[in-house]
C-alpha atoms as a PDB file:
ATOM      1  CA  UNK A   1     241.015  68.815 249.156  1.00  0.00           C
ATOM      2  CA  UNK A   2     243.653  65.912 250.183  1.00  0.00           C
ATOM      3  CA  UNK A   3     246.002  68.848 252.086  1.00  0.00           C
ATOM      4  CA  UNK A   4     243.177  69.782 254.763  1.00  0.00           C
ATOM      5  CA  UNK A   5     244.135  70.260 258.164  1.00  0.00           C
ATOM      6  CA  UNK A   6     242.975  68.258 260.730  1.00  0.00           C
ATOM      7  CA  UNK A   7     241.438  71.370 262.330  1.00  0.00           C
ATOM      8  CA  UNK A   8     239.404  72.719 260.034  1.00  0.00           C
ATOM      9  CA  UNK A   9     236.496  73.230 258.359  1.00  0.00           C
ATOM     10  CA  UNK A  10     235.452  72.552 254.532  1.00  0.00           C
ATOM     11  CA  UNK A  11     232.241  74.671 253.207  1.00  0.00           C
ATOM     12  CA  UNK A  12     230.702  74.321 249.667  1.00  0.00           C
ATOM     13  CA  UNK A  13     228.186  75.811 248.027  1.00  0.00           C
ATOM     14  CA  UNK A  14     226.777  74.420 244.905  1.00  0.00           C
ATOM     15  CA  UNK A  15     223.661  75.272 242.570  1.00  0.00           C
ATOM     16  CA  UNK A  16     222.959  72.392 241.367  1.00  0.00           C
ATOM     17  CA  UNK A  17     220.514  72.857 237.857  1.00  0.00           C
ATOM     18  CA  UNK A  18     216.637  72.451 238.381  1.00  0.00           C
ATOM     19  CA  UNK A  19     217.493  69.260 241.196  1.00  0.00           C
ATOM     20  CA  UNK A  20     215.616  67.595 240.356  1.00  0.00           C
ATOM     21  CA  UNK A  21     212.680  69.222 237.858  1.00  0.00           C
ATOM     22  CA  UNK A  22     212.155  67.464 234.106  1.00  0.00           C
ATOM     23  CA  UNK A  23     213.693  64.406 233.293  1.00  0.00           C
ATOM     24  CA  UNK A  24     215.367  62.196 236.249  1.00  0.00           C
ATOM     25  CA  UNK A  25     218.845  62.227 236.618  1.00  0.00           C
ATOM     26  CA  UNK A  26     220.802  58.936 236.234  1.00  0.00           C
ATOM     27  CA  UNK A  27     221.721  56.848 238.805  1.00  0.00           C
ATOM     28  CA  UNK A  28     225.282  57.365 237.326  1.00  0.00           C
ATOM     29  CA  UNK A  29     224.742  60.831 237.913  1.00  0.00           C
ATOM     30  CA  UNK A  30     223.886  60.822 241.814  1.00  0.00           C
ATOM     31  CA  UNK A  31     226.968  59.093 242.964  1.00  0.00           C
ATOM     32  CA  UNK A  32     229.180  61.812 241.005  1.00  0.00           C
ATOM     33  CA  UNK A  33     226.815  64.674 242.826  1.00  0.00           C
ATOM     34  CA  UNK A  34     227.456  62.451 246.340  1.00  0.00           C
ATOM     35  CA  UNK A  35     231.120  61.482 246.039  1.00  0.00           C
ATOM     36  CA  UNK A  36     232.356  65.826 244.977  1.00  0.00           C
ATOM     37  CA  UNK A  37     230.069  66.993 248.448  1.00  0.00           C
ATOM     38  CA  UNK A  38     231.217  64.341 250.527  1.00  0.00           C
ATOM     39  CA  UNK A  39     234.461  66.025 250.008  1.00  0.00           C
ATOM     40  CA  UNK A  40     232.866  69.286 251.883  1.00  0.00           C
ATOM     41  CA  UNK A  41     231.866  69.007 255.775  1.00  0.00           C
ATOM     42  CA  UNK A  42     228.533  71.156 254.768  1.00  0.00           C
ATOM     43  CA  UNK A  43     227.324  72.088 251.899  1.00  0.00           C
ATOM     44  CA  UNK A  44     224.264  74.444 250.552  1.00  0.00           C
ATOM     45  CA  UNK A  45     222.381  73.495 247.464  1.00  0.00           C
ATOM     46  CA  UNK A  46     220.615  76.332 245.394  1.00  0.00           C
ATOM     47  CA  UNK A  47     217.938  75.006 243.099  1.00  0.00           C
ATOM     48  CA  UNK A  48     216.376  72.294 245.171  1.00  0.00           C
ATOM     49  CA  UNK A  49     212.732  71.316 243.389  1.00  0.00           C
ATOM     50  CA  UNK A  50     209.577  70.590 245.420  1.00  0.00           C
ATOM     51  CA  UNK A  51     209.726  66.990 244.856  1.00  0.00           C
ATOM     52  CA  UNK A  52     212.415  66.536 247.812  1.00  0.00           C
ATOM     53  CA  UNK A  53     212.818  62.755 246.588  1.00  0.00           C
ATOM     54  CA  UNK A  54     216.204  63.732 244.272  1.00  0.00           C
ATOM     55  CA  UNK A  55     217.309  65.291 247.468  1.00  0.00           C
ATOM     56  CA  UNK A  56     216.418  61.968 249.367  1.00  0.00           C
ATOM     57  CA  UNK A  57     218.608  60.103 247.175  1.00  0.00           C
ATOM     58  CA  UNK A  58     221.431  61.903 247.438  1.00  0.00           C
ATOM     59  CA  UNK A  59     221.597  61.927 251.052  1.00  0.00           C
ATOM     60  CA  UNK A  60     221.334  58.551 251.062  1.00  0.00           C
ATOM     61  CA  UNK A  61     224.342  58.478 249.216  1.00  0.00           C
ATOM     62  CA  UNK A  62     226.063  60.348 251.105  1.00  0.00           C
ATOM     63  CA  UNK A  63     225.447  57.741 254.362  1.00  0.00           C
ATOM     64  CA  UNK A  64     223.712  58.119 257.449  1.00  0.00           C
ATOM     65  CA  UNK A  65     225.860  60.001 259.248  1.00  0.00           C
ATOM     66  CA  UNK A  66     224.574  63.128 256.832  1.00  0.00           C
ATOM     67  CA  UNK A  67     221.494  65.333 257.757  1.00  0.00           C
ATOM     68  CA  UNK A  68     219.637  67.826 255.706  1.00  0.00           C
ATOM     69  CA  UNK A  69     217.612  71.136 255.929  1.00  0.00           C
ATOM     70  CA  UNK A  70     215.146  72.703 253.041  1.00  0.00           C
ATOM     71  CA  UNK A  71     213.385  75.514 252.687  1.00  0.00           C
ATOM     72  CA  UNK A  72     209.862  75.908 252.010  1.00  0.00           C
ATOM     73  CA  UNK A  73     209.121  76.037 248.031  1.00  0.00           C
ATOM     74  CA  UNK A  74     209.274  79.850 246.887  1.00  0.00           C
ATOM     75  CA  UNK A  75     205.914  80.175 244.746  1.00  0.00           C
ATOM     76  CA  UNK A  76     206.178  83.603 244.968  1.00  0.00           C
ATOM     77  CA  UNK A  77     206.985  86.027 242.174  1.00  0.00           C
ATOM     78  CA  UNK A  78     210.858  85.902 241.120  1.00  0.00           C
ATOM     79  CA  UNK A  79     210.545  82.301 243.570  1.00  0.00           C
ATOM     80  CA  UNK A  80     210.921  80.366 240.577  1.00  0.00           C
ATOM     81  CA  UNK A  81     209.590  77.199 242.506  1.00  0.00           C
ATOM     82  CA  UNK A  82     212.524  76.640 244.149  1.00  0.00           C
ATOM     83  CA  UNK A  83     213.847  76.125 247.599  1.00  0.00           C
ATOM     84  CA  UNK A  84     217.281  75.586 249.283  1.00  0.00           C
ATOM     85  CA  UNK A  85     218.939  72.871 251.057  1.00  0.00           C
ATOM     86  CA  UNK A  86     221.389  72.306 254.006  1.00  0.00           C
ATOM     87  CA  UNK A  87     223.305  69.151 254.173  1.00  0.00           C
ATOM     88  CA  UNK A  88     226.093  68.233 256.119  1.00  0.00           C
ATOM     89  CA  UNK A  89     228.114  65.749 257.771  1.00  0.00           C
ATOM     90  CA  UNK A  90     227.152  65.457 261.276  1.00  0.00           C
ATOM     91  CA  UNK A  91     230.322  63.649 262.575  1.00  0.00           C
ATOM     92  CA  UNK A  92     232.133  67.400 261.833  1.00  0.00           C
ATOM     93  CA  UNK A  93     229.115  69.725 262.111  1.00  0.00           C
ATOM     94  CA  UNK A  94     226.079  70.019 265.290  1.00  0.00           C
ATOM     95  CA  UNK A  95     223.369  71.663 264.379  1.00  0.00           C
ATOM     96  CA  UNK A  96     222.382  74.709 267.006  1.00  0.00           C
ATOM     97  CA  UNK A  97     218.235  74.518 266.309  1.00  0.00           C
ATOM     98  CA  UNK A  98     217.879  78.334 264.665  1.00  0.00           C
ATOM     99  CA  UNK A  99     216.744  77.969 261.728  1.00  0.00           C
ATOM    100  CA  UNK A 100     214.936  80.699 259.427  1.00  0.00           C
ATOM    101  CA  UNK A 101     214.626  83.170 256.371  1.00  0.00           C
ATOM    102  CA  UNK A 102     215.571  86.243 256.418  1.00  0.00           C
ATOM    103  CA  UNK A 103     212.490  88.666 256.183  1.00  0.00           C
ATOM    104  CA  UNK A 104     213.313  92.367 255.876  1.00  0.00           C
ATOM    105  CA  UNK A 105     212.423  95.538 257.401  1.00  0.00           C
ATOM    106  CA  UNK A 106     210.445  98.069 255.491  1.00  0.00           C
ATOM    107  CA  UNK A 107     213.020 100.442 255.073  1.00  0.00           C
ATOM    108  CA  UNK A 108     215.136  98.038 253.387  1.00  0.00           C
ATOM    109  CA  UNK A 109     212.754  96.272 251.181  1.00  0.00           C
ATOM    110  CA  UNK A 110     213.915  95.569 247.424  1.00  0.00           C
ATOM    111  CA  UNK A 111     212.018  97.866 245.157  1.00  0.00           C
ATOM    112  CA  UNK A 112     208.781  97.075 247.690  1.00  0.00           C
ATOM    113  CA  UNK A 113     209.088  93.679 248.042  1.00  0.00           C
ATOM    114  CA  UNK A 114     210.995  90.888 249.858  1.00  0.00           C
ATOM    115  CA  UNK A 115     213.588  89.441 248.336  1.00  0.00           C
ATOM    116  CA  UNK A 116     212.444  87.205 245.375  1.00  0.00           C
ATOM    117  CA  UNK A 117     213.768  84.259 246.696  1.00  0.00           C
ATOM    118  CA  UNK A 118     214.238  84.195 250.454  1.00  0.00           C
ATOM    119  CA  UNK A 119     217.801  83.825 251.609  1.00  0.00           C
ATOM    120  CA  UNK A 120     217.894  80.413 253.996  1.00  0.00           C
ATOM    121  CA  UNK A 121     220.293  80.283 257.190  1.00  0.00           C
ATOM    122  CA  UNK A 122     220.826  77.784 259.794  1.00  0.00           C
ATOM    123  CA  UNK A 123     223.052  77.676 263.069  1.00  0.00           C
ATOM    124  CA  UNK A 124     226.144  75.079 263.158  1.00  0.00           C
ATOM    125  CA  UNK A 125     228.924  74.670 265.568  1.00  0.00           C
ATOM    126  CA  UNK A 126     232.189  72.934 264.514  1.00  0.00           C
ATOM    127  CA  UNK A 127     234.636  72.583 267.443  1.00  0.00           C
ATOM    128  CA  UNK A 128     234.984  75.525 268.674  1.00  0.00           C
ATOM    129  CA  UNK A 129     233.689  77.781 265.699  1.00  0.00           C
ATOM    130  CA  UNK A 130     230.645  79.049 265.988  1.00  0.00           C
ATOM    131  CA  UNK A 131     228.842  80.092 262.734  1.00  0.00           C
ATOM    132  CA  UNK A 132     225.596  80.970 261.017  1.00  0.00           C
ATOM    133  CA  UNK A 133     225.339  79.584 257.298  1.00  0.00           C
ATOM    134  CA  UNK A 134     223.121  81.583 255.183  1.00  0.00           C
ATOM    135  CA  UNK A 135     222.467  80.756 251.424  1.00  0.00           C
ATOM    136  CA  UNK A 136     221.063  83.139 248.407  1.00  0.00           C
ATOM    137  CA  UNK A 137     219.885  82.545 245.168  1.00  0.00           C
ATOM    138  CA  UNK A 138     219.771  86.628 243.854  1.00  0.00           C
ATOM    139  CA  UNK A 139     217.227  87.412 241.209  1.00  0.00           C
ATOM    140  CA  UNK A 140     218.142  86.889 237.559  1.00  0.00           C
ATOM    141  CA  UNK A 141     217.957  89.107 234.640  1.00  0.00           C
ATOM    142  CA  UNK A 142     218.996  90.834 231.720  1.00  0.00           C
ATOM    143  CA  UNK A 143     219.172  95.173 231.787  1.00  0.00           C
ATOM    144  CA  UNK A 144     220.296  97.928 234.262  1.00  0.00           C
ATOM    145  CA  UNK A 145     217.044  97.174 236.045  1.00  0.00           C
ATOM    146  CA  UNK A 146     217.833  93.638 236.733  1.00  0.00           C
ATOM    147  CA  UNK A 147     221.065  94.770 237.809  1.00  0.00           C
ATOM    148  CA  UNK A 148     219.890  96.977 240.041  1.00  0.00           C
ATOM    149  CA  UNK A 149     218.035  94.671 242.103  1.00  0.00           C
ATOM    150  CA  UNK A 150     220.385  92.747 242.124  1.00  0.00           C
ATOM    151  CA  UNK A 151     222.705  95.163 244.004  1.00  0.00           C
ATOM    152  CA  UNK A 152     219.671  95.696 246.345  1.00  0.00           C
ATOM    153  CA  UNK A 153     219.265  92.191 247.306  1.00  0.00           C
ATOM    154  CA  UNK A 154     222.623  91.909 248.354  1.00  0.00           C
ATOM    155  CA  UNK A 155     223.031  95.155 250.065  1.00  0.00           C
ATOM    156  CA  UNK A 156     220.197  94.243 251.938  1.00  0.00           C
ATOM    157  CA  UNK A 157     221.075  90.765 252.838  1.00  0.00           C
ATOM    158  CA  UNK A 158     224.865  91.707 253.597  1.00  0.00           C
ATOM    159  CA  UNK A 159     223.414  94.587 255.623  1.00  0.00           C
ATOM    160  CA  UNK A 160     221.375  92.357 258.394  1.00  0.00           C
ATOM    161  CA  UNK A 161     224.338  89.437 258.339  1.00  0.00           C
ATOM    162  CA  UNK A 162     226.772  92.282 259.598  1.00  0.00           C
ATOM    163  CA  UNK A 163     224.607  93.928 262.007  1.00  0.00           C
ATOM    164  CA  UNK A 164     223.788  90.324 263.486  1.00  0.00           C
ATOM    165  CA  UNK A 165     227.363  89.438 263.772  1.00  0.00           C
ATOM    166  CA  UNK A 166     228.229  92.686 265.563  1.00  0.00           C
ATOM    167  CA  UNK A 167     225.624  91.730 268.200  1.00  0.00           C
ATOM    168  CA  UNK A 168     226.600  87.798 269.059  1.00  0.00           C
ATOM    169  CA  UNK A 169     229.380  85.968 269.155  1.00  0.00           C
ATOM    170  CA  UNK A 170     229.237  83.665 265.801  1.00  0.00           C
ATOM    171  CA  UNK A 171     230.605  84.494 262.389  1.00  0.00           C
ATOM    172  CA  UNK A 172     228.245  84.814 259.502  1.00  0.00           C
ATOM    173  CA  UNK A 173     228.923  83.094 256.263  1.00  0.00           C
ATOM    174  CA  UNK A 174     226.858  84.232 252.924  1.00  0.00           C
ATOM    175  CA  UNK A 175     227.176  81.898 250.357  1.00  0.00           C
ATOM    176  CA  UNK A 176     225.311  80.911 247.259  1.00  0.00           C
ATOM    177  CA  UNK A 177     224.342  82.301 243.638  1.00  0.00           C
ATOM    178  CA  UNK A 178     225.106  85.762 243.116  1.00  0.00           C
ATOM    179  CA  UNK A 179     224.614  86.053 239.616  1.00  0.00           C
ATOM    180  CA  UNK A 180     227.321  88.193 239.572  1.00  0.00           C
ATOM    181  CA  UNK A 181     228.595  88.443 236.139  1.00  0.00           C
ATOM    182  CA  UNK A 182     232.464  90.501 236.451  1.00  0.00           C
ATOM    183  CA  UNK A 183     234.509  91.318 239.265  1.00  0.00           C
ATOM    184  CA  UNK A 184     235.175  94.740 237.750  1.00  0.00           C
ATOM    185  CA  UNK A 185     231.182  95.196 237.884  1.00  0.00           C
ATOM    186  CA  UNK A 186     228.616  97.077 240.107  1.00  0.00           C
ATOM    187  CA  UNK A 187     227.233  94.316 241.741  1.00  0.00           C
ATOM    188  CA  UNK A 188     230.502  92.926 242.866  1.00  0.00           C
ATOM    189  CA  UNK A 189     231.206  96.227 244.039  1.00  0.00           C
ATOM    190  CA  UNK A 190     228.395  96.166 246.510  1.00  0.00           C
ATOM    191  CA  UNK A 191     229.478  93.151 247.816  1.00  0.00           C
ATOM    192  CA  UNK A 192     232.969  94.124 248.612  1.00  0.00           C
ATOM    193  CA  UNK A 193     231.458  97.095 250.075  1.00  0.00           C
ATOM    194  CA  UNK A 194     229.482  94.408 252.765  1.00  0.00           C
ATOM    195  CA  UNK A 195     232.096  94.608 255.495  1.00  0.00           C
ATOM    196  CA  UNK A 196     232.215  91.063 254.770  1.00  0.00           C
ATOM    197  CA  UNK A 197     235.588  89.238 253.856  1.00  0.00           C
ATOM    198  CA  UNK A 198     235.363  88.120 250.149  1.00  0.00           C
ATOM    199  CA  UNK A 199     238.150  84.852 249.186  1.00  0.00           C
ATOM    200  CA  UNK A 200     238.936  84.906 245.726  1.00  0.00           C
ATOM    201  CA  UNK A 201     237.154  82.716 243.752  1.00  0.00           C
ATOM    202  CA  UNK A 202     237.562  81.163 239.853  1.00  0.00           C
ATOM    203  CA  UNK A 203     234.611  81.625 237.568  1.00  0.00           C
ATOM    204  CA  UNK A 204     232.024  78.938 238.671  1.00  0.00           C
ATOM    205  CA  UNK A 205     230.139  79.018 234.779  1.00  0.00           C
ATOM    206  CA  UNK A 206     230.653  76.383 231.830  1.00  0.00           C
ATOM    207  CA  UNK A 207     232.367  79.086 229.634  1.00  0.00           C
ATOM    208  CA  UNK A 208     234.892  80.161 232.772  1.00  0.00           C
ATOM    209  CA  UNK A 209     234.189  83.802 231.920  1.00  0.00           C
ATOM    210  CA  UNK A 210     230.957  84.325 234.981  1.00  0.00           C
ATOM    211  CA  UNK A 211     231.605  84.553 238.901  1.00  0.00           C
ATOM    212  CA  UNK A 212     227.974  83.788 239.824  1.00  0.00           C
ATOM    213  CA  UNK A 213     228.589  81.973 242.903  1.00  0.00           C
ATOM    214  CA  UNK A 214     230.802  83.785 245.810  1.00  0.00           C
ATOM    215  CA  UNK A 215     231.087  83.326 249.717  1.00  0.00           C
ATOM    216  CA  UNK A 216     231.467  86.441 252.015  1.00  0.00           C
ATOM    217  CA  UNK A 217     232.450  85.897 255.516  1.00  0.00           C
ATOM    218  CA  UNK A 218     232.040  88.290 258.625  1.00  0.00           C
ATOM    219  CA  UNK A 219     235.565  88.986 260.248  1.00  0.00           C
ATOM    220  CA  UNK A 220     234.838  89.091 263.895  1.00  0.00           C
ATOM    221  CA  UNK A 221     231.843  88.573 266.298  1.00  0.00           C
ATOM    222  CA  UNK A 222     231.293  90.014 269.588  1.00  0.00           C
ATOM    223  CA  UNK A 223     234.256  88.197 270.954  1.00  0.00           C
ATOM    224  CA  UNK A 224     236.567  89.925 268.628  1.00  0.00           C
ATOM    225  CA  UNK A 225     237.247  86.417 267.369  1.00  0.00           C
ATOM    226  CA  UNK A 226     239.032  86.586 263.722  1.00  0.00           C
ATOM    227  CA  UNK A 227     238.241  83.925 261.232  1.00  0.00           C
ATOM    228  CA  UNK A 228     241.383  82.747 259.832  1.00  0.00           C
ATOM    229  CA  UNK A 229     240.589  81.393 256.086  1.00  0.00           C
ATOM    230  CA  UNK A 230     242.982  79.053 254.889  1.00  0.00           C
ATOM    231  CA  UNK A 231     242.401  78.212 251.261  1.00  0.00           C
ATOM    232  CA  UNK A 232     239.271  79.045 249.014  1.00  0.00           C
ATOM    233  CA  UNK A 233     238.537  77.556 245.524  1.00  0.00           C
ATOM    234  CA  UNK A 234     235.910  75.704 242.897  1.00  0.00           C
ATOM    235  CA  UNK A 235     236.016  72.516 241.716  1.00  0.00           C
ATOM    236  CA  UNK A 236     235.812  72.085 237.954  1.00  0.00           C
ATOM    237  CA  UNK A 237     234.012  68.132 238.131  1.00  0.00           C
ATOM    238  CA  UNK A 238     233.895  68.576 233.906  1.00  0.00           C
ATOM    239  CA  UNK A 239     237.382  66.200 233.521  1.00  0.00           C
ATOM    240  CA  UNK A 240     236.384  63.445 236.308  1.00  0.00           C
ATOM    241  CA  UNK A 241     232.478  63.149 235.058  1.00  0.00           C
ATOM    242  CA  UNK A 242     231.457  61.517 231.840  1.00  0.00           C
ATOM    243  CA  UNK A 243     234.816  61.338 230.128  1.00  0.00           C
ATOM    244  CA  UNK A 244     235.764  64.819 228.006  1.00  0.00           C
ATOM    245  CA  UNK A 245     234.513  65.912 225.352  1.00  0.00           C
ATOM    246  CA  UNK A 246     235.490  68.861 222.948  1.00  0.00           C
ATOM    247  CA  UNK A 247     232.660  71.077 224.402  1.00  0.00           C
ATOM    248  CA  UNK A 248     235.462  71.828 227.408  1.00  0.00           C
ATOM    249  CA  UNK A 249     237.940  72.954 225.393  1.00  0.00           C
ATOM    250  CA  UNK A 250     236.313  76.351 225.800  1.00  0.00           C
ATOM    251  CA  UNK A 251     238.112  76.453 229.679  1.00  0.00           C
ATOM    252  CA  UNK A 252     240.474  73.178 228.886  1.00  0.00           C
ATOM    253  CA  UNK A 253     241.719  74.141 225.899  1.00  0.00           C
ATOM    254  CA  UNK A 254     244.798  70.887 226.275  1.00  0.00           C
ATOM    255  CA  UNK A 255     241.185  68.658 226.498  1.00  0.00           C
ATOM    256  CA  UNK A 256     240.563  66.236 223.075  1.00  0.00           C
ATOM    257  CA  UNK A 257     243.335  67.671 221.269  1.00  0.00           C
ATOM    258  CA  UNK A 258     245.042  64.269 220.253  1.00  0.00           C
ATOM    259  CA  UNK A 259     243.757  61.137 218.142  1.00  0.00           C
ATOM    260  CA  UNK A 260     243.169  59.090 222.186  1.00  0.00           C
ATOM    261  CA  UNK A 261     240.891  61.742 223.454  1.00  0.00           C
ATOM    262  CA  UNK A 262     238.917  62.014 220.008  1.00  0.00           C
ATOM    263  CA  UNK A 263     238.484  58.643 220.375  1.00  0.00           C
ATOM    264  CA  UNK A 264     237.453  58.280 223.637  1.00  0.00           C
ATOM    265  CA  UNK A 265     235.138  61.153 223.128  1.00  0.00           C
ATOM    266  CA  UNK A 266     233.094  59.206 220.632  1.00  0.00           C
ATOM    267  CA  UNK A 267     232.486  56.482 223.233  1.00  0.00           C
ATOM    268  CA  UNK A 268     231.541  58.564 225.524  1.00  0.00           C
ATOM    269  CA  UNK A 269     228.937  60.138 223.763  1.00  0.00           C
ATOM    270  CA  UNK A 270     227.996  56.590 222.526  1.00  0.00           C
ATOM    271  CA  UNK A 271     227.673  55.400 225.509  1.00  0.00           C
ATOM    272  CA  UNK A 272     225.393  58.396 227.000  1.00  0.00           C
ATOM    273  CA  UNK A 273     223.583  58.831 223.886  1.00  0.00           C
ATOM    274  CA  UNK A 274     221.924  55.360 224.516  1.00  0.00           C
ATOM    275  CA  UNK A 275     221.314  56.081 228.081  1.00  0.00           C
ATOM    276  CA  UNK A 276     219.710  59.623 227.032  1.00  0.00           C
ATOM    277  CA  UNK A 277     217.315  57.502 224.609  1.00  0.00           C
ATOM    278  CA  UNK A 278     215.993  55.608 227.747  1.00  0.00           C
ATOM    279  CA  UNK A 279     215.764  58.548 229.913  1.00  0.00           C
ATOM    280  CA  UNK A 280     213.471  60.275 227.276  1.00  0.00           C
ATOM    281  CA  UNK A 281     211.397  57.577 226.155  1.00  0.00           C
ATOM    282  CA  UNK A 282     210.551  57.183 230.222  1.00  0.00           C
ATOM    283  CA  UNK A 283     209.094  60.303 230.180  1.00  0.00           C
ATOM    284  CA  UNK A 284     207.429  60.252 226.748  1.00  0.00           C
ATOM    285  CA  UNK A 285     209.821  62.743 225.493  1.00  0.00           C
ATOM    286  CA  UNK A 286     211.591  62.446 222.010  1.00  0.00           C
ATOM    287  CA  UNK A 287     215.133  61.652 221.388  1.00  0.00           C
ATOM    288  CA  UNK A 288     217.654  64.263 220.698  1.00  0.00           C
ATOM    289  CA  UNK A 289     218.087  65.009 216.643  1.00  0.00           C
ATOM    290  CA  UNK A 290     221.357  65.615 217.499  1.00  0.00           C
ATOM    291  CA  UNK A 291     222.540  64.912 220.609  1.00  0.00           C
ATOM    292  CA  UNK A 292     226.330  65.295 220.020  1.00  0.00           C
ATOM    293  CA  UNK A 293     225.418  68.835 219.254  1.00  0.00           C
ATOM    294  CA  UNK A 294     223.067  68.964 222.743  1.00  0.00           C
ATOM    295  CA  UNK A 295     225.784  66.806 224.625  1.00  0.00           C
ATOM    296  CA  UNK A 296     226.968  69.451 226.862  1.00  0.00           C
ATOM    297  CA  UNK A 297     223.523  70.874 227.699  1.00  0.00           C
ATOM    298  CA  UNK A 298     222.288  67.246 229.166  1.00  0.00           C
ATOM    299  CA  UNK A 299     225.412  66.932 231.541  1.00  0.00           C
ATOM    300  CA  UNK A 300     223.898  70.321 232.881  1.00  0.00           C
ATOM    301  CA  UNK A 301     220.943  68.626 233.731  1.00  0.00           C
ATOM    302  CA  UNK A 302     222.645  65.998 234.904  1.00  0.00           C
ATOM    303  CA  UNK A 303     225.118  67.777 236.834  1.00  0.00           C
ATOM    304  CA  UNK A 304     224.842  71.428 236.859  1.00  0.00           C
ATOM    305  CA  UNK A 305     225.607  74.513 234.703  1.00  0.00           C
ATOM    306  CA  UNK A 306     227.612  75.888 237.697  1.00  0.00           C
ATOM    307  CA  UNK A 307     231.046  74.828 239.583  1.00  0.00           C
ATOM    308  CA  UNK A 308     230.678  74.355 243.299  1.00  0.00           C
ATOM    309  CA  UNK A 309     232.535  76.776 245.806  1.00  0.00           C
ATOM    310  CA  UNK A 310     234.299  76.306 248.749  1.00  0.00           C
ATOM    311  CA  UNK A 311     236.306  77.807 251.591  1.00  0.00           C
ATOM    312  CA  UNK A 312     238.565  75.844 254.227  1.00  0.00           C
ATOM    313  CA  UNK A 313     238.428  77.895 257.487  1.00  0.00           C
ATOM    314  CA  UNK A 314     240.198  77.099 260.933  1.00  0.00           C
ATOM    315  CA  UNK A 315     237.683  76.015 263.717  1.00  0.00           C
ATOM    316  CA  UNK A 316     240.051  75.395 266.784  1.00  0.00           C
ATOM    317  CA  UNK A 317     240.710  78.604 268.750  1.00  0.00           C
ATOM    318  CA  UNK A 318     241.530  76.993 271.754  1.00  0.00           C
ATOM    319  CA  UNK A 319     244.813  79.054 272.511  1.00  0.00           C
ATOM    320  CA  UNK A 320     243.014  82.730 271.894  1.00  0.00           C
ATOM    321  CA  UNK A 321     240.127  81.605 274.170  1.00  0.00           C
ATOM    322  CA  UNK A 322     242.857  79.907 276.848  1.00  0.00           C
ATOM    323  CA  UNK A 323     244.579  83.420 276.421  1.00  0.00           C
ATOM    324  CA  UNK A 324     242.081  85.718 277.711  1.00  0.00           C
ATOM    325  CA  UNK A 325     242.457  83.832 281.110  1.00  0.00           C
ATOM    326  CA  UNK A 326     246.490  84.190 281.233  1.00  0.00           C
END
């Protein structure tokens, strides 16, 4: 992210596993979180916990000129316990004081219900761009059924972003967990069927072969103001963050290939196997039996199972808004 423009602005969007819900993270582990979403001017976090003091530490982090928003915990059915987070960089983003979930109408109700776990949006203004950030977490599950509510959730939740934007003059921006599995599926159908502009996106799983996490974009307000992306993308933190290991040769396939790497792999998991030991016995829990063999499912808990998103969009329209006056 070194070739922004000056005028522009950097979203992300980033499930970050169960933060923070079983055994604490290491310290190690909150300044890699902090140092890849200081690179974003905003960012929403899927999977926030009730205890809100993981979240705490991060921000702190981060510095103080970084504010949050959470949701309330959803303890509802489907809710999963979880709520969802705002946090952003105040010397690039102002926060417009509307802030909400979005409840729907009867008529458009998912199988009966709201949707499992209430979509979270917030009003910012960078420069001049004007936008409403709202961030999903769509129901999980195995079988057509699944899949179908899926679909329903984000038909329903695409449905109300458009409509708003039609009526004011701000762009909405959807962005979050999908759980959308192919782009050749159904549910990724129904999103390109929004209205909303979709930026093409990498995988954002482990095993680069799942697009669960996408960000749709409303094209034009009541102002007939376009929103010009500029570049779209995930970050893949797996290199940078405890050293490799052969688990990423699955999507790095030129990872631990040579007699350096192998060796450096063994350190690594040396080195983290000891600090795993400590983390357990903190908790009462007992050490791994193997943990080179459960090495790559504790940097998911330490990190996350998913790649964080982002988009790069313009936010001075100076000259189109001077131009309706010449």
């Amino acid at each position: 992210m070194d070739q922004r423009r000056a005028n522009s602005l950097i979203i992300g969007s980033w499930n970050i596993r169960a933060f923070d819900d079983g055994i604490p993270r290491l310290d190690e582990s909150y300044h890699y979180l902090a140092e890849i979403i200081a690179a974003f001017d905003i960012c929403a976090i899927q999977e926030v916990k009730s205890d809100l003091g993981p979240l705490k530490k991060l921000l702190r982090l981060l510095g103080p000129n970084w504010s949050y928003f959470v949701s309330d915990v959803s303890t509802h059915r489907g809710g999963n316990n979880e709520r969802m987070a705002f946090v952003y960089n105040q010397d690039k983003v102002t926060f417009r004081h509307l802030i909400g979930e979005i409840v729907l109408d009867n008529v458009d109700l998912v199988a009966g219900n709201q949707i499992a776990r209430s979509p979270f949006f917030a009003a910012f203004q960078a420069d001049w761009f004007r936008f409403c950030l709202c961030s999903a977490h769509i129901i999980y599950g195995q079988g057509a059924g699944a899949r179908e509510l899926r679909s329903q959730e984000i038909t329903a939740i695409t449905r109300m972003l458009v409509e708003k934007a039609k009526r004011e003059d701000q762009v909405y921006i959807l962005v979050g967990d999908m759980n959308i599995e192919s782009l050749d599926g159904p549910i990724m159908q129904v999103l390109r069927e929004s209205e909303m502009v979709i930026p093409s996106l990498p995988p954002t799983n482990l095993s680069g072969d799942k697009h669960y996490d996408q960000i749709a974009f409303t094209d034009k307000g009541m102002a007939e103001r376009k929103t010009r992306l500029l570049r779209a993308g995930a970050f893949d933190w797996r290199r940078a963050v405890f050293g490799p290991h052969p688990a990423h040769d699955v999507a790095h396939p030129d990872v631990g290939n040579d007699l350096v790497s192998r060796v450096s792999d063994a350190v690594n998991i040396a080195h983290y196997e000891a600090q795993n030991l400590r983390q357990r016995a903190a908790v009462g829990r007992p050490p791994y039996a193997d943990f080179r063999r459960m090495y790559r499912t504790w940097m998911t808990y330490e990190m996350s199972d998913h790649l964080p998103v982002w988009i790069e969009i313009e936010i001075d329209y100076s000259d189109e808004y001077l131009a309706r006056f010449l």
